[in-house]
Structures are given as C-alpha cells and as structure tokens.
Protein backbone atom coordinates (compact mmCIF):
# COMPACT_ATOMS: atom_id res chain seq x y z
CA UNK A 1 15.90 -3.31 -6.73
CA UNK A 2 16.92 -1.94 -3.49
CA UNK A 3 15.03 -2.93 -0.01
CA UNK A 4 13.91 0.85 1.23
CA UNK A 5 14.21 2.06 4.53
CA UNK A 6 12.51 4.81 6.06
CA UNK A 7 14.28 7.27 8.35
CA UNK A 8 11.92 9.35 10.76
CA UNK A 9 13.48 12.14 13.02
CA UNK A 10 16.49 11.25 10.58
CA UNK A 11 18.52 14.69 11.42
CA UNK A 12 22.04 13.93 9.86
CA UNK A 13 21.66 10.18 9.31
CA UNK A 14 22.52 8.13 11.68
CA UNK A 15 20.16 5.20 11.11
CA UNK A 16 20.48 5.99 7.35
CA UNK A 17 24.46 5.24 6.97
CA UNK A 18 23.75 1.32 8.41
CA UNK A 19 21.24 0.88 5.63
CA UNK A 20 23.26 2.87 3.00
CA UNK A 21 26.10 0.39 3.76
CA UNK A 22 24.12 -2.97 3.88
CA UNK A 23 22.57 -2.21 0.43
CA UNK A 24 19.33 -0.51 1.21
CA UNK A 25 17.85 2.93 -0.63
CA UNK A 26 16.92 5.19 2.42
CA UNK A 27 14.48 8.31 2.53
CA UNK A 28 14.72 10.24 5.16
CA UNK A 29 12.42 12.77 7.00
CA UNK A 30 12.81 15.46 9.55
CA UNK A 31 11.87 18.99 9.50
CA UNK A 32 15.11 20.80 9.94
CA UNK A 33 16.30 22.10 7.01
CA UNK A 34 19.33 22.18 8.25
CA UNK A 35 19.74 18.52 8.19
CA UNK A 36 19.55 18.17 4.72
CA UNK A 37 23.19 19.06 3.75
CA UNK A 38 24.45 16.33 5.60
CA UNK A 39 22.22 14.25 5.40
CA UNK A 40 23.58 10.42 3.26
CA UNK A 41 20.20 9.17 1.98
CA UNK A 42 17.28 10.93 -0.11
CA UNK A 43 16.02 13.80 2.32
CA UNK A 44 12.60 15.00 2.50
CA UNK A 45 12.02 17.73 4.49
CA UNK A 46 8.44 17.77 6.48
CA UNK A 47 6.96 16.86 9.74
CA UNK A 48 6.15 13.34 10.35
CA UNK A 49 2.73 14.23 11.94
CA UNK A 50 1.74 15.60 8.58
CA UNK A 51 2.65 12.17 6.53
CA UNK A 52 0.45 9.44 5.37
CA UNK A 53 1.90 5.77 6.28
CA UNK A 54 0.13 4.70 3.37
CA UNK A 55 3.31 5.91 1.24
CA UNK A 56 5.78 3.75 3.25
CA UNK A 57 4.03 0.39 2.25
CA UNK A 58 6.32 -0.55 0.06
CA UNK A 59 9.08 -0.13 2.77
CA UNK A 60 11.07 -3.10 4.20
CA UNK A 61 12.19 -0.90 8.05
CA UNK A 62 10.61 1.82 9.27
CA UNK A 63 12.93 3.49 11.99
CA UNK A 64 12.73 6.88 14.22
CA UNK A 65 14.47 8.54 16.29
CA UNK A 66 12.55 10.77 18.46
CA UNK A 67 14.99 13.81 19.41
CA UNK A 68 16.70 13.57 22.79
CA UNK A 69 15.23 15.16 25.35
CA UNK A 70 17.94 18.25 25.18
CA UNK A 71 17.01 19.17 21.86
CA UNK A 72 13.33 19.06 22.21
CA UNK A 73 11.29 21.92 22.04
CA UNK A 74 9.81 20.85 25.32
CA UNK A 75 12.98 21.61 26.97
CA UNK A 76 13.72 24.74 25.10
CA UNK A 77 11.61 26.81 27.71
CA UNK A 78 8.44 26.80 25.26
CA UNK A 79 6.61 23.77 27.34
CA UNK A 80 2.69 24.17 26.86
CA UNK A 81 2.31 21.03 29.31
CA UNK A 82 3.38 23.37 32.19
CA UNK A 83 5.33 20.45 33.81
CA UNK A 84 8.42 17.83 32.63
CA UNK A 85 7.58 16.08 29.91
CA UNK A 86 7.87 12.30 30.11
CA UNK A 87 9.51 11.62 27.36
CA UNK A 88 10.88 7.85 27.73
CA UNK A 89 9.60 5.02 26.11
C-alpha cells in the first residue's frame, strides 16, 4: 500500500508531483474548481476550513500551501481587515 500525502491549498499540484514520483498516493484539496483539470493526484474540491483532520490520520505528510499573497482575496480589493494583511509566516 501506498504512504498518502495530503495536499492543502494544492491548486495545480505542485507539492503533489514530488510525492506522485517518490511512490506516494496524494489527495489533494483546494476550492477552485478550476484546479481540478490539472491537477496529478486525487482532487477534492472544498475549503480546508470546512474539513475534519480526523480523516487525514491515516496520512504519512500533511503539506499546504497557503496562496501567495497576489492571489489572495485579501489583495483582490475585498479586504474586511481594512488594513495589509500580514500574511508571512
């Protein structure tokens, strides 16, 4: 059986194609649709905040990728914190 790897914020797979290639099964989870197409691993399309880790125990990595701070919907004008974000970590 395959280690798994979970992909969070996966978008088109970047994370996912290192695991792919070093043997692992990878699900992935974002919630643009669009990402799906592309994306190399098992997509699942829904919004981490709505998950339950309790489904990922099984899971060997657990890896996210918070969206750059260009594509955020904090930059996108729509910023209900009425001030920069601090996004770093």
């Amino acid at each position: 059986m395959k280690p798994l790897c979970i992909d969070l914020f996966c978008g088109y797979g970047g994370w996912a194609r290192g695991f792919l290639d070093a043997g692992y099964r990878v699900i992935g989870f974002d919630n643009e649709r669009k990402c799906a197409k592309r994306y190399p691993g098992e997509f699942v399309l829904a919004d981490v905040r709505d998950l339950d880790g309790g489904r990922f125990h099984s899971a060997r990595v657990i890896v996210a990728s918070p969206p750059c701070n260009e594509f955020s919907t904090l930059r996108r004008g729509v910023n209900p914190l009425g001030h920069e974000p601090d996004m770093s970590m």
